[in-house]
Protein backbone atom coordinates (compact mmCIF):
# COMPACT_ATOMS: atom_id res chain seq x y z
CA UNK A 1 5.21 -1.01 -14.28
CA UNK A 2 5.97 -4.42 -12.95
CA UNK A 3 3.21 -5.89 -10.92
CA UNK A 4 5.23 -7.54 -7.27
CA UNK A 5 2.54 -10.48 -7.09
CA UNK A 6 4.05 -12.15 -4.13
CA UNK A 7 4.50 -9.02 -2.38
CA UNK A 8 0.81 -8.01 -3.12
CA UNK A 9 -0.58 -11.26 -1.77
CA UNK A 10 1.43 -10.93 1.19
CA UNK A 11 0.09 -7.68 1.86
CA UNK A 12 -3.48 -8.70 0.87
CA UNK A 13 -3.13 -12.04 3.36
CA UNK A 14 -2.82 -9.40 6.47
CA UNK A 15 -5.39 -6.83 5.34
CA UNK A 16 -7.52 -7.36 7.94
CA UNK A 17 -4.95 -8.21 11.26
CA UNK A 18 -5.14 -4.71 12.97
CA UNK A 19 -1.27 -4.92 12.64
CA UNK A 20 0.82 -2.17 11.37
CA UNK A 21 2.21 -2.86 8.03
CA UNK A 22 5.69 -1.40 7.28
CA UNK A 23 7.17 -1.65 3.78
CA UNK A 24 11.00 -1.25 3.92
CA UNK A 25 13.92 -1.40 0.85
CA UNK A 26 16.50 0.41 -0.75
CA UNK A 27 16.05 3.51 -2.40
CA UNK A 28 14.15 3.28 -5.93
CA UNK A 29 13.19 -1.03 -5.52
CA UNK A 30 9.35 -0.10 -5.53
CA UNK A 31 7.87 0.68 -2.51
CA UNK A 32 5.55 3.63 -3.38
CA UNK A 33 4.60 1.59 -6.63
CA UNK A 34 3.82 -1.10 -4.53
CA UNK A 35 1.69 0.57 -2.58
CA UNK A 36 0.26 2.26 -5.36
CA UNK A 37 -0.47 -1.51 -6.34
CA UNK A 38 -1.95 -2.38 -3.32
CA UNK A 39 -4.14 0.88 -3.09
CA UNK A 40 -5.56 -0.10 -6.85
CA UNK A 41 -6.80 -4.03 -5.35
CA UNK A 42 -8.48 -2.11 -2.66
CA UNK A 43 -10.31 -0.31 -4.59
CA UNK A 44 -11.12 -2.76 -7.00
CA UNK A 45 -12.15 -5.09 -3.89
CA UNK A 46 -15.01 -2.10 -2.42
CA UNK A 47 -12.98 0.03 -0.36
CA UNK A 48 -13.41 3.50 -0.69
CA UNK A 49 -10.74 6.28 -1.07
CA UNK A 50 -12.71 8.01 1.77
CA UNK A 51 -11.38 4.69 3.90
CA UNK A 52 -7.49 5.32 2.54
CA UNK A 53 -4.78 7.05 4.32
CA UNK A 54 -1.90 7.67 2.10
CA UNK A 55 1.60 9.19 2.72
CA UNK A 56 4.76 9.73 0.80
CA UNK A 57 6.67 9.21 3.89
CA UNK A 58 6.57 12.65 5.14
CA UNK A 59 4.15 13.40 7.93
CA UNK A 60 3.66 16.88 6.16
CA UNK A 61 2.12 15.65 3.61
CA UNK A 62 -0.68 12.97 4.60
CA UNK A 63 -3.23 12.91 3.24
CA UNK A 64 -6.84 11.96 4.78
C-alpha cells in the first residue's frame, strides 16, 4: 500500500476547521485507502473509533 503523504498532511492541516472534507478521483486512484490512511493517524494521534464515522459511500451502510 502506498502511503499519499501530501494528501495525508493536507487532510491532517484541516482536521480541526469544522469544514466538510470531500475526497474526489477516478475510480480505483485511492480514495478509500486514503482514508483508511487517514483513519490509522487518528488513531495513532488519541482519537477514538467511538469518535469515527465511516462510510463506503453508500448511506446504507454507515457506520456509527
Amino acid at each position: 500500500m502506498v502511503e499519499r503523504k501530501e494528501y495525508l498532511d493536507q487532510l491532517w492541516a484541516w482536521k480541526d476547521e469544522q469544514q466538510i472534507k470531500v475526497v474526489t478521483g477516478i475510480r480505483r486512484c485511492g480514495k478509500s485507502v486514503l482514508l483508511e490512511q487517514y483513519q490509522q493517524r487518528l488513531l495513532a494521534n488519541g482519537v477514538t473509533p467511538e469518535q469515527m464515522i465511516s462510510s463506503t459511500g453508500f448511506w446504507d451502510d454507515v457506520t456509527v
